[in-house]
Protein backbone atom coordinates (compact mmCIF):
# COMPACT_ATOMS: atom_id res chain seq x y z
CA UNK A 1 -2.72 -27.93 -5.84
CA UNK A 2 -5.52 -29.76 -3.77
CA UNK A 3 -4.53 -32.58 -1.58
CA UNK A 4 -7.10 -35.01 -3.28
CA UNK A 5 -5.46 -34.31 -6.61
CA UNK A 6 -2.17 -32.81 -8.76
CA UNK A 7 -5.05 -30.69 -10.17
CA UNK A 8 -5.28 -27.27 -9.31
CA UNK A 9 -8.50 -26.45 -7.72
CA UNK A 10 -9.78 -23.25 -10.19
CA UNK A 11 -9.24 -26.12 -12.95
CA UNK A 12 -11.31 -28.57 -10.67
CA UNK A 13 -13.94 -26.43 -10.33
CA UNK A 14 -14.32 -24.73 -13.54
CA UNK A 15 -17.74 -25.32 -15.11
CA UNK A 16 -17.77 -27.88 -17.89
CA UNK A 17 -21.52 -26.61 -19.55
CA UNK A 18 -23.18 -23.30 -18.94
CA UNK A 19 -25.99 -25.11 -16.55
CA UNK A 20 -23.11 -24.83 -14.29
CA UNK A 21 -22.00 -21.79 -14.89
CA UNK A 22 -22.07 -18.95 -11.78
CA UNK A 23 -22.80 -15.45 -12.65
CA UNK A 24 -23.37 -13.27 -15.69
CA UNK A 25 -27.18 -13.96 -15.79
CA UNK A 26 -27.47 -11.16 -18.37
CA UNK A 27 -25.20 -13.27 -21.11
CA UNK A 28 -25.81 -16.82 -20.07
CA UNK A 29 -29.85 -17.09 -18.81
CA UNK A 30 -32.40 -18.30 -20.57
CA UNK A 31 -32.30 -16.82 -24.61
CA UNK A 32 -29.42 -14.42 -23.46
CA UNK A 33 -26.70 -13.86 -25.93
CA UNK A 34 -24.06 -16.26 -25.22
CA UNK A 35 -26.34 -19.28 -24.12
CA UNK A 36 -27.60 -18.98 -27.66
CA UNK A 37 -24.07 -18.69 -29.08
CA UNK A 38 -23.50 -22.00 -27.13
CA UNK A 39 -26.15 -23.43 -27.84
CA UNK A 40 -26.18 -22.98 -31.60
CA UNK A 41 -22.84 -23.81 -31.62
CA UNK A 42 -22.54 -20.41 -32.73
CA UNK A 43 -18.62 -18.80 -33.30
CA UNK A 44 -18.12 -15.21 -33.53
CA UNK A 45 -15.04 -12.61 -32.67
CA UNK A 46 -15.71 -11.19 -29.38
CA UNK A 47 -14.17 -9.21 -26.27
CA UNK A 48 -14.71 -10.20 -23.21
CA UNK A 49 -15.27 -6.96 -20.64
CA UNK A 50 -14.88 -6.87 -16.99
CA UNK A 51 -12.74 -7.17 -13.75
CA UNK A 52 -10.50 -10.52 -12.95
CA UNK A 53 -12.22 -13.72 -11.91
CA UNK A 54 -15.59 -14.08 -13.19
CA UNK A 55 -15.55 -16.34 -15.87
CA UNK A 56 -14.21 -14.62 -19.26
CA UNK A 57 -11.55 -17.72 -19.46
CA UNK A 58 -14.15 -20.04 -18.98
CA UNK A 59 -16.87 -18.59 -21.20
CA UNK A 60 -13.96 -19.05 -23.79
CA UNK A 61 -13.05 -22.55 -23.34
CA UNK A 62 -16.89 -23.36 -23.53
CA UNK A 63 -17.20 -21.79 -26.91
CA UNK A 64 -14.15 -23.71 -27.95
CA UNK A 65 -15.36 -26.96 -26.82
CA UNK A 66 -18.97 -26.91 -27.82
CA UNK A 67 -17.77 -25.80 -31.89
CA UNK A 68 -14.89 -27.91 -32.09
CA UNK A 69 -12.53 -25.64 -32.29
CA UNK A 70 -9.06 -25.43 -31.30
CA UNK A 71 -7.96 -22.95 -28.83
CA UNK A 72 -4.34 -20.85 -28.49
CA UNK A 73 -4.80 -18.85 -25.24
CA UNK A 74 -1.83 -15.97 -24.76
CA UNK A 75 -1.53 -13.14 -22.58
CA UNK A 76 -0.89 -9.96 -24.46
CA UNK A 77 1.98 -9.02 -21.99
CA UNK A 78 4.24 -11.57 -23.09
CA UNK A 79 2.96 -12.42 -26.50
CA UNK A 80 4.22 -10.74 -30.21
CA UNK A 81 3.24 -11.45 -33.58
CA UNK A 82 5.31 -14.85 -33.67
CA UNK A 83 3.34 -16.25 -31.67
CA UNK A 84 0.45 -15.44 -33.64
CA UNK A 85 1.89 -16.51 -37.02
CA UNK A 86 2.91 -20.09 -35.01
CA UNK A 87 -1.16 -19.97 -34.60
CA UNK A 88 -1.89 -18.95 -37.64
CA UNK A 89 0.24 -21.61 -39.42
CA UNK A 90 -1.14 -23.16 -42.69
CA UNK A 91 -4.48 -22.30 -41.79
CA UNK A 92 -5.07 -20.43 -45.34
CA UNK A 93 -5.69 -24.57 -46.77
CA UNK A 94 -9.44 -24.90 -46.94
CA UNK A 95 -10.88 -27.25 -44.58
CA UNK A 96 -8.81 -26.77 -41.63
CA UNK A 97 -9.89 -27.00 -38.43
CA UNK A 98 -11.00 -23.43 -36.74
CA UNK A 99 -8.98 -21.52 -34.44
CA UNK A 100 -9.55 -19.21 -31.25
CA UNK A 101 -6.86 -16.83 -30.17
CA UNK A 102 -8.30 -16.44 -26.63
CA UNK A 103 -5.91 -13.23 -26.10
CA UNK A 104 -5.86 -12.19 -22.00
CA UNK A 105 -5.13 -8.56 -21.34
CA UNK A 106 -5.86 -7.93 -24.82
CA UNK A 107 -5.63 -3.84 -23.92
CA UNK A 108 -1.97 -5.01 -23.11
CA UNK A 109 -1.32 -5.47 -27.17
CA UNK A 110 0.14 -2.25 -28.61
CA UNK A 111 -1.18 -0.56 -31.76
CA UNK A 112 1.14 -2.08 -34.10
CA UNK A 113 0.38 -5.87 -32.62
CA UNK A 114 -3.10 -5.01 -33.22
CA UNK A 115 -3.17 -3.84 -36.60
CA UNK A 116 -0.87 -7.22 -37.16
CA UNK A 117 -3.54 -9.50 -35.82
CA UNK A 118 -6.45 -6.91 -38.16
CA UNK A 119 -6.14 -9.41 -41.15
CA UNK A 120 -6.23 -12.43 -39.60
CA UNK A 121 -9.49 -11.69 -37.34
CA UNK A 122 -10.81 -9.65 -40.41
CA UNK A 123 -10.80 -12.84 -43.30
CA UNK A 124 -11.52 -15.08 -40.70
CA UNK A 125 -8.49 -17.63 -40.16
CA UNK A 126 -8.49 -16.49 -36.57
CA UNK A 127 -11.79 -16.18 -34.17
CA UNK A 128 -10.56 -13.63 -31.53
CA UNK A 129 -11.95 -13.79 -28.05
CA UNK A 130 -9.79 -10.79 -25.90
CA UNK A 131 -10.28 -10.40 -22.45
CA UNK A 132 -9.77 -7.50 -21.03
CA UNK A 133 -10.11 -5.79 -17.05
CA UNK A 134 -9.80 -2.48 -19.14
CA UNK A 135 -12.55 -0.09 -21.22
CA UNK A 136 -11.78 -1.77 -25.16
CA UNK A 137 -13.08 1.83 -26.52
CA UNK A 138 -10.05 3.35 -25.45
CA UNK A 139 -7.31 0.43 -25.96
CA UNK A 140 -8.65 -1.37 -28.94
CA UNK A 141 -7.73 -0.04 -32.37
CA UNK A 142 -11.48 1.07 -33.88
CA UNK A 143 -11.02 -1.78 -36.98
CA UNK A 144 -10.36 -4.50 -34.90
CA UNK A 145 -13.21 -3.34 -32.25
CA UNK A 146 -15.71 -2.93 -35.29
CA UNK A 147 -15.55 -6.29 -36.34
CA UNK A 148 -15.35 -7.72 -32.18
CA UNK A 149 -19.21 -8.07 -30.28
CA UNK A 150 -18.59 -6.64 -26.85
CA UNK A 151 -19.69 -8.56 -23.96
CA UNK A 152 -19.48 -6.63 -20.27
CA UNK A 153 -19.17 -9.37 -17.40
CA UNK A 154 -19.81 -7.70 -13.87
CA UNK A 155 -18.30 -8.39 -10.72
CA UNK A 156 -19.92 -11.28 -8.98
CA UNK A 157 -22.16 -11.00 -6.52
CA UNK A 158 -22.27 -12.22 -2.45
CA UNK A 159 -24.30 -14.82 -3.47
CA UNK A 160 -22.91 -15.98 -6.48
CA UNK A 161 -19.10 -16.18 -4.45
CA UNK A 162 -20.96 -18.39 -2.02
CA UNK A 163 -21.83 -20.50 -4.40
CA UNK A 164 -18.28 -20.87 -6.03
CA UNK A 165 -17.20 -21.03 -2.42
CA UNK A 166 -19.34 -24.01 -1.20
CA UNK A 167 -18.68 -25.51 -4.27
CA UNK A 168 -14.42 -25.35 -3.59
CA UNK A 169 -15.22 -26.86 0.10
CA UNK A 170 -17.56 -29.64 -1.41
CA UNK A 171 -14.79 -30.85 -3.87
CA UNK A 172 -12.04 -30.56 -1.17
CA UNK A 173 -14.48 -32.97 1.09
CA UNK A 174 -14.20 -30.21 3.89
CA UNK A 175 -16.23 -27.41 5.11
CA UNK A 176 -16.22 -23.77 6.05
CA UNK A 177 -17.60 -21.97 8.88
CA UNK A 178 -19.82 -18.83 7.89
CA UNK A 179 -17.52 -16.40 9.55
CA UNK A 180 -15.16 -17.74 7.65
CA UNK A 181 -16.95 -17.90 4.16
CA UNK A 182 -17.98 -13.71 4.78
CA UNK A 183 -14.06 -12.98 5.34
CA UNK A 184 -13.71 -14.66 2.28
CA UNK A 185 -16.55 -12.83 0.16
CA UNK A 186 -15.75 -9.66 1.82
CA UNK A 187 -11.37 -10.20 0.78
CA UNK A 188 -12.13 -11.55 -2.60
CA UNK A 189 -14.20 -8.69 -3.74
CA UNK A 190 -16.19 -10.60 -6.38
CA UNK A 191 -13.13 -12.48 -7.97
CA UNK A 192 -13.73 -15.91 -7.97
CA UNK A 193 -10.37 -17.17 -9.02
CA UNK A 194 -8.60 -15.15 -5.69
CA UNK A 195 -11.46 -17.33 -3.60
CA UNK A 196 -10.78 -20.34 -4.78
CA UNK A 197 -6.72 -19.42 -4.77
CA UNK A 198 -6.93 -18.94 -1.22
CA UNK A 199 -8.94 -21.68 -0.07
CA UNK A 200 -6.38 -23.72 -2.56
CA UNK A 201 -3.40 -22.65 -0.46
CA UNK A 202 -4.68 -22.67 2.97
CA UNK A 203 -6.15 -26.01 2.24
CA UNK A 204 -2.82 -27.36 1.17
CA UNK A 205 -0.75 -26.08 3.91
CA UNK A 206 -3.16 -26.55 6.58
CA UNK A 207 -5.42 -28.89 5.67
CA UNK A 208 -8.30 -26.04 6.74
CA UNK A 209 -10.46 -23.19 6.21
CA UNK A 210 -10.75 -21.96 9.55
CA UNK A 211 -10.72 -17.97 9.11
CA UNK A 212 -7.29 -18.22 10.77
CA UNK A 213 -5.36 -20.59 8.45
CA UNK A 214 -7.42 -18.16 5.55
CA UNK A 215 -6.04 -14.92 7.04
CA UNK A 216 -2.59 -16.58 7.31
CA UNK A 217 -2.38 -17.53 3.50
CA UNK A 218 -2.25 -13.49 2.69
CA UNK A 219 1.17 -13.89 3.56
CA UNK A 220 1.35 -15.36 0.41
CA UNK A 221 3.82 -13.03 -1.95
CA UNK A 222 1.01 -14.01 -5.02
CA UNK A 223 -1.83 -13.13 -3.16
CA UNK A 224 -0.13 -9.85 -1.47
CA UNK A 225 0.76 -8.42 -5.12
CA UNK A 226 -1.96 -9.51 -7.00
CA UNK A 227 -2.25 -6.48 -9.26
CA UNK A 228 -6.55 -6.96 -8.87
CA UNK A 229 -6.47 -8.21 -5.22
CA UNK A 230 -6.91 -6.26 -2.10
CA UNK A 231 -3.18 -4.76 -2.08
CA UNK A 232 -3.97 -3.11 -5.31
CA UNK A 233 -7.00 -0.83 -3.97
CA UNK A 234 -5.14 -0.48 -0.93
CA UNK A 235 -2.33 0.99 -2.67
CA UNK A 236 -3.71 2.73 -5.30
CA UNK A 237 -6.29 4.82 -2.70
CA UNK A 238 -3.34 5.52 -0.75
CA UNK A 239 -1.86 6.89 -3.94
CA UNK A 240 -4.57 9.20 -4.00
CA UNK A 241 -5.02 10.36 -0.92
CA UNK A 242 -1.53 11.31 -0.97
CA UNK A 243 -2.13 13.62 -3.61
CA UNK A 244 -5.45 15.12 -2.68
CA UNK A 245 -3.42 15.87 1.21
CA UNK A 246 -0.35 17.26 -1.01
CA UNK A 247 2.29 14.95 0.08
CA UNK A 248 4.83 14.82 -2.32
CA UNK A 249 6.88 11.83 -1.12
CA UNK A 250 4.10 10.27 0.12
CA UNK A 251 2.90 10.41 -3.07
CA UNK A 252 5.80 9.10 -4.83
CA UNK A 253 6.10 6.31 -2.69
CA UNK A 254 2.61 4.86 -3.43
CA UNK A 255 3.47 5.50 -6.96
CA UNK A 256 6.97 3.53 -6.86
CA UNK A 257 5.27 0.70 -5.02
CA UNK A 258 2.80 0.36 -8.26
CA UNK A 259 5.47 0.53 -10.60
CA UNK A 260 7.63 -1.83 -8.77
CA UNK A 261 4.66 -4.69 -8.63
CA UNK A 262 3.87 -4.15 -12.71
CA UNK A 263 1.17 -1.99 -12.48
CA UNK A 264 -0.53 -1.03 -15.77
CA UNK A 265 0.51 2.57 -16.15
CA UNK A 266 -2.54 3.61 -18.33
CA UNK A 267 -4.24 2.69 -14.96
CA UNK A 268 -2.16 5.00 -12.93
CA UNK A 269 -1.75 7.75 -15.49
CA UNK A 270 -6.50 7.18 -16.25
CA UNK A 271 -6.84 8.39 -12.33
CA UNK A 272 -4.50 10.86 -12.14
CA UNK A 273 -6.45 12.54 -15.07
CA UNK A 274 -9.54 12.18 -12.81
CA UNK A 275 -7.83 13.52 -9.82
CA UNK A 276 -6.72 16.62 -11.72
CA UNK A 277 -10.39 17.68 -12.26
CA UNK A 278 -12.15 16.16 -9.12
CA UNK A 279 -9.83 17.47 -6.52
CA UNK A 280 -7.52 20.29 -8.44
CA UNK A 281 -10.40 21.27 -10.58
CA UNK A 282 -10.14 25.40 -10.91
CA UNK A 283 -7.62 25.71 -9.20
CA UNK A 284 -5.31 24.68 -11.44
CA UNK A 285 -7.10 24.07 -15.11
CA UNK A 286 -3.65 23.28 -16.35
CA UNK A 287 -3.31 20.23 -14.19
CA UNK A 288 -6.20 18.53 -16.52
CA UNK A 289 -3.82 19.05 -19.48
CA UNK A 290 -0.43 17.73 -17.87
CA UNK A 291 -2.47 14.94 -16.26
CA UNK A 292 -3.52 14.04 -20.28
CA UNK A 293 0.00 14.48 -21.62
CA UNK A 294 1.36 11.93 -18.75
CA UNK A 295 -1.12 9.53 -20.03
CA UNK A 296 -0.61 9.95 -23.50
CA UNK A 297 3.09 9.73 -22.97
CA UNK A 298 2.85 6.29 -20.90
CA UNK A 299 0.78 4.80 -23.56
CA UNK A 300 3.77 5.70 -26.38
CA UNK A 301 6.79 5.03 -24.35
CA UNK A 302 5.90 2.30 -22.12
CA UNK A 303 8.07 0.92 -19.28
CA UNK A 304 10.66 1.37 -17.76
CA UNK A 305 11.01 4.71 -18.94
CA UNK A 306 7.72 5.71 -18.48
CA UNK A 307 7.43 5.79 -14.66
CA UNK A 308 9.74 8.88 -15.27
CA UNK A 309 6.76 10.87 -17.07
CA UNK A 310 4.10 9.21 -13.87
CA UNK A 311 6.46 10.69 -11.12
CA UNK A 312 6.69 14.11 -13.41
CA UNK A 313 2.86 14.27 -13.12
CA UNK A 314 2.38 13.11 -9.53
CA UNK A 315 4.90 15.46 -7.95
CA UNK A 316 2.99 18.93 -10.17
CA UNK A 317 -0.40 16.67 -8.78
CA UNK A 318 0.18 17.27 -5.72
CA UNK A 319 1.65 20.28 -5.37
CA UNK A 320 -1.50 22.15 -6.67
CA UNK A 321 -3.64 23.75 -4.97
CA UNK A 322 -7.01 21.99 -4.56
CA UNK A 323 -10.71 22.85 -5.27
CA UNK A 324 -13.45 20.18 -5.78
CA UNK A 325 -15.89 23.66 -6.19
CA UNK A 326 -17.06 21.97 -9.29
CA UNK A 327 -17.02 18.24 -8.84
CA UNK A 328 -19.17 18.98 -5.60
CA UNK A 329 -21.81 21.37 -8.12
CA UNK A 330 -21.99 17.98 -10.22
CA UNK A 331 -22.83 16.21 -7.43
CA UNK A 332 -25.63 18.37 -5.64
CA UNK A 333 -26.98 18.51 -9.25
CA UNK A 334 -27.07 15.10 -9.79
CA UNK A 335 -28.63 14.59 -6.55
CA UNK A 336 -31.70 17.04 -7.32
CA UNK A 337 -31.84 15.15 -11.31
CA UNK A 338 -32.51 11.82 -9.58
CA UNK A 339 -34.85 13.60 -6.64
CA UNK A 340 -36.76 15.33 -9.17
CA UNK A 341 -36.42 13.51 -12.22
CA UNK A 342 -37.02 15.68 -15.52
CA UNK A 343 -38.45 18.70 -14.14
CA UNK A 344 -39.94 20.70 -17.33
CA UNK A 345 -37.46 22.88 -18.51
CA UNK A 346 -38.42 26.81 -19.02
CA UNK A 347 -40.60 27.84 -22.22
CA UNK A 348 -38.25 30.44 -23.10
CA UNK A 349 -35.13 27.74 -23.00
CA UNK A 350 -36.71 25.40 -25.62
CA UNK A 351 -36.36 25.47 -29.16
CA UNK A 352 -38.88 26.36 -31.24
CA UNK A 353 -38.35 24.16 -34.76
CA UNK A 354 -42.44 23.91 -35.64
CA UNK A 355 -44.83 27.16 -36.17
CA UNK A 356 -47.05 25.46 -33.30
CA UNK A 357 -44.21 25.43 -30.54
CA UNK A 358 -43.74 29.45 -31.45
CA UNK A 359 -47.30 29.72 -31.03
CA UNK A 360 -47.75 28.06 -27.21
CA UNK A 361 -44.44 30.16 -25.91
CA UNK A 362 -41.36 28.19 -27.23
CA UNK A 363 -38.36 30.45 -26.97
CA UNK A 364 -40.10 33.78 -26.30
CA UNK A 365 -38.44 36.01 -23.89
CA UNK A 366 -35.28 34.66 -24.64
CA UNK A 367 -31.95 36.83 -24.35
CA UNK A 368 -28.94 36.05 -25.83
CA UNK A 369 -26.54 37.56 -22.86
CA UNK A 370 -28.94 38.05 -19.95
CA UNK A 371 -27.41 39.42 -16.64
CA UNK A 372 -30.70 38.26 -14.47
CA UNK A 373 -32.76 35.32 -16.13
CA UNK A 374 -32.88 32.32 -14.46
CA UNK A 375 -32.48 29.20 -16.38
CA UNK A 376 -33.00 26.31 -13.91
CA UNK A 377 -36.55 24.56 -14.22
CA UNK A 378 -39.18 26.79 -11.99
CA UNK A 379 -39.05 24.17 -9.17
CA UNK A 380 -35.34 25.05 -8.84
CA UNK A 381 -35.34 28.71 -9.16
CA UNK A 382 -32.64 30.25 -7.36
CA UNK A 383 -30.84 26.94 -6.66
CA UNK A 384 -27.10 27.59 -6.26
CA UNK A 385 -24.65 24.23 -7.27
CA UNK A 386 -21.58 25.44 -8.13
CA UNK A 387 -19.98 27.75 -4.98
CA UNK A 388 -16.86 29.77 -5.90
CA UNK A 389 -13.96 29.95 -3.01
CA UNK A 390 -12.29 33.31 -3.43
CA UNK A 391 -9.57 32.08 -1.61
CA UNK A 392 -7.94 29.05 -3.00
CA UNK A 393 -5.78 26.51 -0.46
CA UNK A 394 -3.09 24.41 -1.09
């Protein structure tokens, strides 16, 4: 809470038109798609796309306000189809008034509480707007994702959190130092609401934003185990350096940390499937497959039980030998694509559908199991990306 008010300060500062809105240029400029929705008074089912604090609440509450419609905002963590049918209520009687679910963590709602809310979104009687920090192609059930317009919010930029943060010291009557506004940037990492939560706190108990009484509110238990704040990164890069060095219980004890402070397991479970291919890669091809069965057993079971199938796939994780051999070819090739752009690809390579592209050289020469042919454009000849080890280390 501010000192000038019982208010919290995110709810003091939150934009009450889209003139005062900070960020997503690419939805809310001029004739971009939600302006227009806004400004036509325009209501649609959509799902909001991007990481924590920067906006996708707000953008919500606008469309709410500017149709007249009444909002329900849940979190799919703690919410079940009651609470939707207390929502939905009589809402079938013509002439009602319109009604948002505003669903945070949407990717949070298992299949079955999806397919429950289907109807409801699908004849109307609800408007969905989900919010989600999480990829909706692979946690949103394909019906209820047809019928939702996808909106991806980016992370804000430097300039845009200085905005937000000037704006927090102007309504707290104070100011901040430039030192202490770049910690700031620099901790929040483009999420506005842990900004203005810090300058919140160390406002209240110190009555200052010196970069000292900022620094000291991290001892705040919220801010230190804020699944998207700095601990989270921390911890989950320690996770996987632990791997990728092979320590086991190193390992494990980034891993029990995450599941300890709630950690989405699909996010755990999503980079240890990376990790088995960029850092185990051929050394182990069966790591890619255990690494996709731990996932797809966390997204059925769930916690608590499902930190048992995590450990199961750190502890093999890590244990394997490593090889990035081929995550390093994709990256030297990638590296000569954007050098060289789209170099023209060898006559013999190309497909000959027309009479004409047979005529000028299309496909000729081609073998079907060459031993010697080189297939990389002519400016590459002889390029070598991908570099077998014969000897593969732990």
């Amino acid at each position: 809470m501010s000192l000038l008010t019982s208010q919290p300060l995110a709810d003091l500062l939150r934009p009450k038109s889209i003139d005062d809105f900070v960020g997503q240029s690419h939805l809310v400029g001029l004739n971009k798609p939600l302006r227009l929705a806004i400004e036509s008074k325009t209501l649609f089912s959509m799902i909001f796309w991007g990481p924590p604090g920067v906006g996708k609440t707000t953008l919500a509450r606008m469309l709410a306000k500017v149709t007249g419609a009444e909002i329900h905002e849940l979190s799919a963590v703690s919410a079940g189809k009651d609470d939707i049918r207390k929502i939905v209520g009589d809402q079938n009687i013509p002439g009602l008034i319109k009604k948002i679910l505003f669903l945070d963590e949407i990717h949070r709602f298992n299949k079955a509480q999806q397919d429950f809310l289907l109807p409801y979104v699908e004849s109307g009687l609800l408007t969905l707007i989900g919010a989600t920090t999480e990829n909706p192609s692979f946690e949103v059930i394909a019906p209820l994702l047809s019928r939702c317009r996808v909106f991806v919010l980016n992370e804000l930029s430097n300039n845009e959190m200085e905005e937000i943060i000037s704006r927090a010291a102007l309504a707290l009557k104070t100011k901040i130092t430039p030192v202490a506004k770049d910690w700031l940037i620099s901790m929040a990492n483009g999420d506005a609401r842990q900004a203005i939560t810090m300058i919140d706190n160390a406002y209240t108990l110190y009555n200052s934003l010196a970069l000292e009484k900022l620094k000291a509110t991290l001892q705040n238990s919220y801010l230190r185990f804020d699944k998207k704040g700095e601990e989270h990164y921390n911890t989950i890069s320690a996770f996987i350096k632990s791997m990728r060095a092979s320590n086991v219980d190193a390992a494990v004890y980034y891993l029990a940390r995450m599941v300890e402070a709630g950690e989405d397991p699909k996010f755990i479970a999503r980079r240890m499937v990376i990790f088995a291919s960029e850092d185990i890669g051929i050394a182990n091809s069966s790591a890619l497959m255990l690494a996709n069965q731990v996932f797809q057993a966390v997204t059925l079971i769930g916690y608590p039980e499902c930190a048992i199938n995590l450990v199961h796939g750190v502890v093999y994780l890590a244990q394997s030998p490593k090889n990035r051999s081929a995550y390093d070819a994709l990256q030297a090739a990638k590296f000569d694509v954007q050098k060289e752009g789209n170099l023209p690809i060898p006559l013999n390579l190309r497909n000959a559908v027309t009479k004409l592209m047979k005529e000028v050289g299309y496909g000729q020469g081609y073998e079907k199991y060459p031993n010697t042919d080189d297939y990389l454009p002519t400016k590459l000849k002889g390029k070598k990306y991908f570099k077998a080890i014969k000897s593969l280390k732990k």
